[in-house]
C-alpha atoms as a PDB file:
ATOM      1  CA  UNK A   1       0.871  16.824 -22.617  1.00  0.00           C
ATOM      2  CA  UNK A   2      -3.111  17.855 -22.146  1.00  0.00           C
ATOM      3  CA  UNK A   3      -3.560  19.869 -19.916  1.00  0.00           C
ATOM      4  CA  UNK A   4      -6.761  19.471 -17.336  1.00  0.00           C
ATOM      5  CA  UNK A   5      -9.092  21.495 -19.525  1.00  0.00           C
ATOM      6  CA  UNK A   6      -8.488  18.733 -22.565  1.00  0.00           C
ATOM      7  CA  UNK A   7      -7.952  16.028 -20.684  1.00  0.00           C
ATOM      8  CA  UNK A   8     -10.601  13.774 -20.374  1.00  0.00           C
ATOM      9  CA  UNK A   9     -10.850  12.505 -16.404  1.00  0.00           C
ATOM     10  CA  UNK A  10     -12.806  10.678 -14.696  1.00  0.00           C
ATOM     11  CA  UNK A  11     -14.384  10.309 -11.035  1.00  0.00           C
ATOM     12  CA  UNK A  12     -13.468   7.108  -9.858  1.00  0.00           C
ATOM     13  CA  UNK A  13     -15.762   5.814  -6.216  1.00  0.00           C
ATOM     14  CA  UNK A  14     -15.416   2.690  -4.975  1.00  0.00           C
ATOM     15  CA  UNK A  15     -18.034   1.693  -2.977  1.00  0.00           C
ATOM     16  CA  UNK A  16     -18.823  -0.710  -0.338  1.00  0.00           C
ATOM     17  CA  UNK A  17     -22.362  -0.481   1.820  1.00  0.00           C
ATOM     18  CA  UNK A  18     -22.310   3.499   1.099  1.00  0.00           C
ATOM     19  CA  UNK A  19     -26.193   3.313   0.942  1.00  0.00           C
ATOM     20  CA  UNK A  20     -26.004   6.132   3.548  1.00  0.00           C
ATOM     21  CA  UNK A  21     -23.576   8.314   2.194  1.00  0.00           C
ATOM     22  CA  UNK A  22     -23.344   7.611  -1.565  1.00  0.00           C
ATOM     23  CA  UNK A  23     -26.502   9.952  -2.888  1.00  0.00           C
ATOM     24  CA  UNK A  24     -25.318  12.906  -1.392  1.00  0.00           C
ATOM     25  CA  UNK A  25     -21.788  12.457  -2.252  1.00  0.00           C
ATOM     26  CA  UNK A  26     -22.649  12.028  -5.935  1.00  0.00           C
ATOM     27  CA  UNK A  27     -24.828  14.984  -6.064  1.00  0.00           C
ATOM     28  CA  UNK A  28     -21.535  17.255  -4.823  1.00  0.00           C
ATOM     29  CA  UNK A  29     -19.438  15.209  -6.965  1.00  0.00           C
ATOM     30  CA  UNK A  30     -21.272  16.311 -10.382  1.00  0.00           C
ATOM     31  CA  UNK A  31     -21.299  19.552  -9.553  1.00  0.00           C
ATOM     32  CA  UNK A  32     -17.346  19.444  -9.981  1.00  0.00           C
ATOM     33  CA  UNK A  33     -17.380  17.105 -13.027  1.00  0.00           C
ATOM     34  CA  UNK A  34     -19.660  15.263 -15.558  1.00  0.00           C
ATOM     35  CA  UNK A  35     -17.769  11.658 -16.094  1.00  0.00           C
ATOM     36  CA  UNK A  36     -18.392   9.751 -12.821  1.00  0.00           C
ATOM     37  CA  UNK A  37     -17.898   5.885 -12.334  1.00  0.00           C
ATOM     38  CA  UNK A  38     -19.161   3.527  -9.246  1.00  0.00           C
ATOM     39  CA  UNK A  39     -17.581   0.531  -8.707  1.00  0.00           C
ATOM     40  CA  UNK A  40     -19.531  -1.282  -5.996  1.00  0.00           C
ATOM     41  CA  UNK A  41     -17.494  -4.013  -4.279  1.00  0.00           C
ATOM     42  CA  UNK A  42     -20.405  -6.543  -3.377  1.00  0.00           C
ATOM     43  CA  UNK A  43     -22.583  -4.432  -1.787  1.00  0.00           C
ATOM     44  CA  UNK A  44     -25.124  -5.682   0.634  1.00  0.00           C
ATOM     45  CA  UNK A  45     -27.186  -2.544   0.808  1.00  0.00           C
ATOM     46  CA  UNK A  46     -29.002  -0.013  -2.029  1.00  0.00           C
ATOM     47  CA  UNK A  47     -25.315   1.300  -2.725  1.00  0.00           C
ATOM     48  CA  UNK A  48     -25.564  -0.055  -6.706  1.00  0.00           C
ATOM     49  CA  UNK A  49     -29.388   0.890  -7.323  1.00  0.00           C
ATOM     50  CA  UNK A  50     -28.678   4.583  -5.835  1.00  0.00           C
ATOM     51  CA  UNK A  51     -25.748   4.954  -8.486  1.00  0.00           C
ATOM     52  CA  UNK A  52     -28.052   3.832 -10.662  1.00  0.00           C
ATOM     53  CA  UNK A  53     -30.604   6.097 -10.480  1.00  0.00           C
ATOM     54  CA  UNK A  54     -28.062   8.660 -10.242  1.00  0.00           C
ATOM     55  CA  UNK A  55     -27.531   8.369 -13.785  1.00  0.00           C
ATOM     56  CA  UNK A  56     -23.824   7.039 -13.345  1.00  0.00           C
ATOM     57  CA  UNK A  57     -21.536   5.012 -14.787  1.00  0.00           C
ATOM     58  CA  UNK A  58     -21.830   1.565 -12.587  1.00  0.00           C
ATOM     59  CA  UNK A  59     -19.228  -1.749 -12.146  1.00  0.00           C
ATOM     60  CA  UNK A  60     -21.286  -3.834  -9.695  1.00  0.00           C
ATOM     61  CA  UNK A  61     -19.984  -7.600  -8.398  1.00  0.00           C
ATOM     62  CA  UNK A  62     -22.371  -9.829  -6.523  1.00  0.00           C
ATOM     63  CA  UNK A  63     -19.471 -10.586  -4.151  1.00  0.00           C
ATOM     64  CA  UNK A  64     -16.537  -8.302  -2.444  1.00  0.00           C
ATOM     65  CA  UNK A  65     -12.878  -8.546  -3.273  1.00  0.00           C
ATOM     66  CA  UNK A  66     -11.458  -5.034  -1.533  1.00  0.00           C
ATOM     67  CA  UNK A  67     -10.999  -1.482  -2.042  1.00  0.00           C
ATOM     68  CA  UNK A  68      -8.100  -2.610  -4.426  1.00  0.00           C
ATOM     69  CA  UNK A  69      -9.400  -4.712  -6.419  1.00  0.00           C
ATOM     70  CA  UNK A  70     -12.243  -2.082  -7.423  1.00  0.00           C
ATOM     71  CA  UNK A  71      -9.877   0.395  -8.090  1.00  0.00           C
ATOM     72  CA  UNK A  72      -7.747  -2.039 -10.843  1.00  0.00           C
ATOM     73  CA  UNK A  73     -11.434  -2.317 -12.462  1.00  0.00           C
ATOM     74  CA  UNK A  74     -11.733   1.192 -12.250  1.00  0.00           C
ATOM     75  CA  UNK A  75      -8.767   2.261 -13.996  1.00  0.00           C
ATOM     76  CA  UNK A  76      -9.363  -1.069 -16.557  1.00  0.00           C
ATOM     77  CA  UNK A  77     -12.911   0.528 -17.367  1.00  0.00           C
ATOM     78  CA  UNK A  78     -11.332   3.910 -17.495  1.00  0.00           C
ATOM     79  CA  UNK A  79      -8.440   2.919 -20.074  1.00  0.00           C
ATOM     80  CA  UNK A  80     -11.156   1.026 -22.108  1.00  0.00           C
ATOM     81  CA  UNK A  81     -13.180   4.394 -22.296  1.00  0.00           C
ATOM     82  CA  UNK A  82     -10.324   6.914 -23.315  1.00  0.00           C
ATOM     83  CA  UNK A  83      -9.925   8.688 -20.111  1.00  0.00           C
ATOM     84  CA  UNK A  84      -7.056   9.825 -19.474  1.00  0.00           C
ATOM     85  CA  UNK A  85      -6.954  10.651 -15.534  1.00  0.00           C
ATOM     86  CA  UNK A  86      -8.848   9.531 -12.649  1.00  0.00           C
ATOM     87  CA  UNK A  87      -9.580  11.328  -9.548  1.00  0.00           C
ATOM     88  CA  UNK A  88      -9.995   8.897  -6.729  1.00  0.00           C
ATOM     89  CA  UNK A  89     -12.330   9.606  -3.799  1.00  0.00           C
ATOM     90  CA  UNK A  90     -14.315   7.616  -1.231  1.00  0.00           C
ATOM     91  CA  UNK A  91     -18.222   7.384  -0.871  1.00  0.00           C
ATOM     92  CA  UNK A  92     -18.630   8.170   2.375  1.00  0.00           C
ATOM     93  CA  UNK A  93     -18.176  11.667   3.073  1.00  0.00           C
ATOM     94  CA  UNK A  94     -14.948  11.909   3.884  1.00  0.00           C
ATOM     95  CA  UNK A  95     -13.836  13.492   0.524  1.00  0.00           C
ATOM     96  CA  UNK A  96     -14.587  16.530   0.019  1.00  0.00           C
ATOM     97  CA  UNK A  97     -15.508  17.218  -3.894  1.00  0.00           C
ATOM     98  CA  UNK A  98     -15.095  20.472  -4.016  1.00  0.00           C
ATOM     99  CA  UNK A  99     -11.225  19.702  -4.005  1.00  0.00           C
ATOM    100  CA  UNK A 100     -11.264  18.256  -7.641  1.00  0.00           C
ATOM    101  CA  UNK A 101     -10.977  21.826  -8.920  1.00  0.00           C
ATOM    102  CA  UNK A 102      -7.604  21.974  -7.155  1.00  0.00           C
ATOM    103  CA  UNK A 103      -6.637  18.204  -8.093  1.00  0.00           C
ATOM    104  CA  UNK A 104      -7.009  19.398 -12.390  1.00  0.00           C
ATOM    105  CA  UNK A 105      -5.077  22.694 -11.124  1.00  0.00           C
ATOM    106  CA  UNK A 106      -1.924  20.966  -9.383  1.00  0.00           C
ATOM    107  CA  UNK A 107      -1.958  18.479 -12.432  1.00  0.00           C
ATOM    108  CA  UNK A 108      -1.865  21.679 -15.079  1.00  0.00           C
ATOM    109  CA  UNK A 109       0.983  22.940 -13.001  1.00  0.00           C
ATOM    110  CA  UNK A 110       3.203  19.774 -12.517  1.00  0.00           C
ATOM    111  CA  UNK A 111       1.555  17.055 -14.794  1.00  0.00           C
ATOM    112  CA  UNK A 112       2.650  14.848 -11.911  1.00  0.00           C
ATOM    113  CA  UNK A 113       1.745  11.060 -12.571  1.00  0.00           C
ATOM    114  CA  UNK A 114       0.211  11.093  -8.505  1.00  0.00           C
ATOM    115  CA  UNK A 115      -1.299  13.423  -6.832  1.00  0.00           C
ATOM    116  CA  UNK A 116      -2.572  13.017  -3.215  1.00  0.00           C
ATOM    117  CA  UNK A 117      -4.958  15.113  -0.935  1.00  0.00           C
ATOM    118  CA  UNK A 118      -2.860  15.225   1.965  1.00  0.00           C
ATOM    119  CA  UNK A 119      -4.707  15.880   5.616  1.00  0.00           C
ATOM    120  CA  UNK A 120      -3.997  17.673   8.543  1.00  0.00           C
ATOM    121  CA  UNK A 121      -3.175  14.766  11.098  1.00  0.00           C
ATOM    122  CA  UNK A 122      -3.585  16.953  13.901  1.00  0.00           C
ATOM    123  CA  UNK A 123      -7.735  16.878  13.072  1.00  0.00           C
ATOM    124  CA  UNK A 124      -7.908  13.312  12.800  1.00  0.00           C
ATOM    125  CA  UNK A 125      -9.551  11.553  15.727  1.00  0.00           C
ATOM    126  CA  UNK A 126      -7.195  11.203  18.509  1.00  0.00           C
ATOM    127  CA  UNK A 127      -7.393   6.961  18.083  1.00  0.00           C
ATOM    128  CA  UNK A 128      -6.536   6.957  14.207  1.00  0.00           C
ATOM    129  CA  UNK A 129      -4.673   9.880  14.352  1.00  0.00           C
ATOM    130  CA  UNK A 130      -1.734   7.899  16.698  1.00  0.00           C
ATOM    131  CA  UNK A 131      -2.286   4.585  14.148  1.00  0.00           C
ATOM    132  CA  UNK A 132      -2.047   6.889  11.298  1.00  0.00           C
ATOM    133  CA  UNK A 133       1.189   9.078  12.969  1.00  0.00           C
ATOM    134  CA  UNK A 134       3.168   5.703  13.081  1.00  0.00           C
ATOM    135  CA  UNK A 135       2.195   4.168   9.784  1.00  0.00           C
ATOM    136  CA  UNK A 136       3.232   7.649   8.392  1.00  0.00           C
ATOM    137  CA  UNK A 137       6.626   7.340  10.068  1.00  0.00           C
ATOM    138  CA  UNK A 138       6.875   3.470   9.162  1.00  0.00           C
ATOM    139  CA  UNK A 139       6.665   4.214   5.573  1.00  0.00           C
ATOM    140  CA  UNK A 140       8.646   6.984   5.169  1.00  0.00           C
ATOM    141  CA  UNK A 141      11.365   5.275   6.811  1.00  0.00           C
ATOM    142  CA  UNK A 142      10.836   2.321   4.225  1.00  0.00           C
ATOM    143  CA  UNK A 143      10.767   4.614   1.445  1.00  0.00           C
ATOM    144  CA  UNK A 144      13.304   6.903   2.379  1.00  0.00           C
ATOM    145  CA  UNK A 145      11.669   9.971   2.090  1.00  0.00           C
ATOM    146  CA  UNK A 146       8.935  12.431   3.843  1.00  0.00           C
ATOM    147  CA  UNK A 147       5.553  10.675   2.729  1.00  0.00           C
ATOM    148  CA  UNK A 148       2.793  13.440   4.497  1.00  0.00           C
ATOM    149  CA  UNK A 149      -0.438  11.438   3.770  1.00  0.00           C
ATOM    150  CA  UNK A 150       0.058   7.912   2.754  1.00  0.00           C
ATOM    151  CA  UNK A 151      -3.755   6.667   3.739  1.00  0.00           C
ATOM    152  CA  UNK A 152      -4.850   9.368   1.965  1.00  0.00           C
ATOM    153  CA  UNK A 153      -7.680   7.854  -0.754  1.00  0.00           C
ATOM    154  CA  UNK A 154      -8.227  10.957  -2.348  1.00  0.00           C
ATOM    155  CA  UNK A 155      -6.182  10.791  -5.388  1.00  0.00           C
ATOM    156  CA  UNK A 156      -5.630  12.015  -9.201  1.00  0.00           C
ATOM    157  CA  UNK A 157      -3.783   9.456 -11.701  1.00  0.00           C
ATOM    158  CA  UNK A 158      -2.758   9.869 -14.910  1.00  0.00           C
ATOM    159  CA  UNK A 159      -3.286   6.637 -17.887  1.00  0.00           C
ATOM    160  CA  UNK A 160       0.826   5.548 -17.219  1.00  0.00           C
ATOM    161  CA  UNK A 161       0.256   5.350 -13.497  1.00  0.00           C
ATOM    162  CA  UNK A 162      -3.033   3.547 -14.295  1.00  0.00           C
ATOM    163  CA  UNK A 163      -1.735   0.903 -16.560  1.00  0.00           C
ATOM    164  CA  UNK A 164       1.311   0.334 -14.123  1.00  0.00           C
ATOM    165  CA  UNK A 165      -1.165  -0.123 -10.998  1.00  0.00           C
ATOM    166  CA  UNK A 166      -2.869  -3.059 -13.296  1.00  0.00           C
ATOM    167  CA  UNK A 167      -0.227  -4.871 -12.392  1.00  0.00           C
ATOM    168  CA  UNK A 168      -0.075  -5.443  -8.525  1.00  0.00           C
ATOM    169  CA  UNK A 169      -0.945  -8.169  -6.907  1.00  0.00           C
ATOM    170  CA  UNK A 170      -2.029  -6.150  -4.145  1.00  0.00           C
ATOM    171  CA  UNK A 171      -6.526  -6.330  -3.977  1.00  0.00           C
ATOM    172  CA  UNK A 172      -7.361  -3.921  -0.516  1.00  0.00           C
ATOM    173  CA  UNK A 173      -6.020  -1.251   0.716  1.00  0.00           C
ATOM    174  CA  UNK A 174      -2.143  -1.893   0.435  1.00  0.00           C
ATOM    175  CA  UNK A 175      -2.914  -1.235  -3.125  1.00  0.00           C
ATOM    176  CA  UNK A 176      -3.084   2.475  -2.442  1.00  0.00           C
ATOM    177  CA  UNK A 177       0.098   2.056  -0.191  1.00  0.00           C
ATOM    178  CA  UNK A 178       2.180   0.086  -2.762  1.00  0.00           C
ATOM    179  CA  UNK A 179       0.996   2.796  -5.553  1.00  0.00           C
ATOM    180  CA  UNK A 180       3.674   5.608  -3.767  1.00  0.00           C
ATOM    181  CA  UNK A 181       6.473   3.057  -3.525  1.00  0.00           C
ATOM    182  CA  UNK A 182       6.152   2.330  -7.255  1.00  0.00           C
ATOM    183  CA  UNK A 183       6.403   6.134  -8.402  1.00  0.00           C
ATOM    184  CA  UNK A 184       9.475   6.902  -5.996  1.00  0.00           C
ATOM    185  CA  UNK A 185      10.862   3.509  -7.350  1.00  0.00           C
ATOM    186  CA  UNK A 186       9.888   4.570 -10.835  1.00  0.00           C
ATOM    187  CA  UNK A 187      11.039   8.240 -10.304  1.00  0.00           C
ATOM    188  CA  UNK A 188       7.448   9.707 -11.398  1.00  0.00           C
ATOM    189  CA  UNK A 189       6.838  12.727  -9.740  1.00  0.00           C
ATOM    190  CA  UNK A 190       4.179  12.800  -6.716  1.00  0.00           C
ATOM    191  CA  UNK A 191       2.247  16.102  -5.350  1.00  0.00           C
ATOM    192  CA  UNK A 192       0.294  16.967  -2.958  1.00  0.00           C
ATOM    193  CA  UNK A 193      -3.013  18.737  -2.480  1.00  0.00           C
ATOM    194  CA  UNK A 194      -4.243  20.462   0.973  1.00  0.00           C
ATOM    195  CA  UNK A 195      -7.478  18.699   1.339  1.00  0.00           C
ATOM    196  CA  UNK A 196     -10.123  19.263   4.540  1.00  0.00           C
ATOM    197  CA  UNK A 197      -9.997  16.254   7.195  1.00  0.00           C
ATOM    198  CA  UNK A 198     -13.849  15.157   7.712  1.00  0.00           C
ATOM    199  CA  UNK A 199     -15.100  12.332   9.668  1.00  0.00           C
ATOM    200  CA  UNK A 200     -18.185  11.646  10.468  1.00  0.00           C
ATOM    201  CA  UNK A 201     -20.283   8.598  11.266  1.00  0.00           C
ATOM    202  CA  UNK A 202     -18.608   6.715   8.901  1.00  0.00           C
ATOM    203  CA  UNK A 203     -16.676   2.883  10.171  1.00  0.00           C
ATOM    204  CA  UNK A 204     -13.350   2.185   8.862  1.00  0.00           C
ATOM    205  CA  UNK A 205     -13.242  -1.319   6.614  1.00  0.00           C
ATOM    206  CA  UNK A 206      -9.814  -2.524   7.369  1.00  0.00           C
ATOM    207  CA  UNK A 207      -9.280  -5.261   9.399  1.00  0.00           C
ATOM    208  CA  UNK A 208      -7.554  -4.119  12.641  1.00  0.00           C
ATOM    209  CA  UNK A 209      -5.899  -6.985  12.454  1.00  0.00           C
ATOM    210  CA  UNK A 210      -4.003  -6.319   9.365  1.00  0.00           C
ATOM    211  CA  UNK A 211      -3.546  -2.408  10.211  1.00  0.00           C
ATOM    212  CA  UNK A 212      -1.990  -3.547  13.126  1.00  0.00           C
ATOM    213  CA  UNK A 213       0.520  -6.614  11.642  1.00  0.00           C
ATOM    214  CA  UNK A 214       0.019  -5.908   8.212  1.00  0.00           C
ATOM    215  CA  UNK A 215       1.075  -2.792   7.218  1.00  0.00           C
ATOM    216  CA  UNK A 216       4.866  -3.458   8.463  1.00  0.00           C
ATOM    217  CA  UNK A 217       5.195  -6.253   5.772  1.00  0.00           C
ATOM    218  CA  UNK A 218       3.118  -3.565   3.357  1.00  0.00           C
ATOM    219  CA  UNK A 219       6.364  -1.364   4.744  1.00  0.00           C
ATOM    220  CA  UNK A 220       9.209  -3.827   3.543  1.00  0.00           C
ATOM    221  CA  UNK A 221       7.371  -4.788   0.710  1.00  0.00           C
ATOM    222  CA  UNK A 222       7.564  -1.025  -0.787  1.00  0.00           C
ATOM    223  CA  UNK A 223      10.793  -0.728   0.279  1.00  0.00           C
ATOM    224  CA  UNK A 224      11.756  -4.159  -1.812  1.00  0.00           C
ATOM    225  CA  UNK A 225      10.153  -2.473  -4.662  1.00  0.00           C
ATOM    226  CA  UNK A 226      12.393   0.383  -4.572  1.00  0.00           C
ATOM    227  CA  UNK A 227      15.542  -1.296  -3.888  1.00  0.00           C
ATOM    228  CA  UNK A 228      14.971  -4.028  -6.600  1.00  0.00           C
ATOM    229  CA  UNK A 229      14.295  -0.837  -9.376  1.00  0.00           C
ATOM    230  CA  UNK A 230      17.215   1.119  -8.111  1.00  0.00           C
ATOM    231  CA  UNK A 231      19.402  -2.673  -8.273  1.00  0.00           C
ATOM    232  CA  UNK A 232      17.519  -2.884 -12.349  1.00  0.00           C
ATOM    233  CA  UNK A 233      18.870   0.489 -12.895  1.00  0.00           C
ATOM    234  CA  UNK A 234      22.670   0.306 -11.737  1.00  0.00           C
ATOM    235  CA  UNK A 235      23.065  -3.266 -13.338  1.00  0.00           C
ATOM    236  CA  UNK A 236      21.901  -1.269 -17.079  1.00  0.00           C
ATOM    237  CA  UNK A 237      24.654  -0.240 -19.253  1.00  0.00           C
ATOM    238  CA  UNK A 238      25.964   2.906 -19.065  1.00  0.00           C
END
């Protein structure tokens, strides 16, 4: 196993109307780490030409498929190139990249397959911090285990977790969701990072609509996962 040193890793950002943000997130983001990839999801804003004359490494669609979907070309263009981790942020500020330093470190120490930057939920704005309390609960009750940051995008994987991911069916941001239920159901380790909790002006892109009655069917569909690879398992011969 490489450890982070000789690994070769990559930043992954997805990016969606980050005109505002995206500059000054890439200039923090280099000084962490040289390989850096933008995958703009359909942009309707400078978001693509600012990664471009940042010198980057640039996916850009004409039209928007979701946070998922961008990720699964991520990792895709990230395989293709060799790399063998990504670190996962957003582009709007709410990442702080001064934490990849202490992503590499918990992977040298664990060379877990996940690791998340978990928050502290008692800084999060009081109206996503109560939506965010109770999706924390639903899932770990679907999961059957503690789960302390499951929104969390800021994320390290290494290339089995990758290829495994290109595999859901899952395009927004379930995708992120439904990667946790496949390690547990897998059995691949999963740590956890302190990371700082930062909002600004930026607006949440999920639909409310599918926070609200989505995620409970995201819920039983992780928990389906895990039962149906714990079912695989005990039906195996001995």
């Amino acid at each position: 196993m490489k450890n982070g040193e000789n690994m070769k890793i990559l930043a992954l950002l997805p990016a969606y109307n980050e005109g505002a943000h995206l500059e000054s997130v890439l200039k923090a983001v280099k000084k962490q780490i040289t390989d850096i990839l933008v995958v703009d999801d359909g942009s309707k804003d400078n978001t693509s030409q600012i990664a471009r004359d940042a010198g980057v490494n640039l996916l850009s669609r004409g039209y928007n498929c979701g946070k998922g979907q961008s990720l699964k070309d991520g990792y895709q263009w990230a395989l293709e190139n060799g790399y063998d981790a990504v670190i996962m942020l957003d582009s709007d500020g709410q990442h702080d990249p001064a934490c990849i330093k202490d992503f590499i470190a918990k992977f040298n120490e664990t060379h877990a397959h996940l690791i998340i930057g978990a928050r502290n939920y008692e800084e999060i704005p009081l109206v996503r911090r109560v939506s965010n309390k109770i999706g924390k609960a639903l899932f770990s009750a679907a999961v059957g285990e503690n789960i302390p940051d499951n929104q969390s995008g800021y994320r390290m994987l290494d290339r089995v977790l990758m290829e495994r991911m290109l595999l859901s069916d899952e395009s927004r941001y379930h995708f992120e969701v439904e990667m946790i239920a496949i390690c547990i159901a897998e059995g691949w380790q999963i740590e956890w990072v302190p990371i700082p909790t930062i909002y600004a002006d930026e607006v949440s892109k999920q639909n409310p609509f599918d926070q609200i009655f989505g995620f409970p069917k995201v819920c039983l569909k992780a928990r389906r996962i895990i039962q149906q690879k714990r079912q695989e398992k005990c039906s195996q011969p001995k």
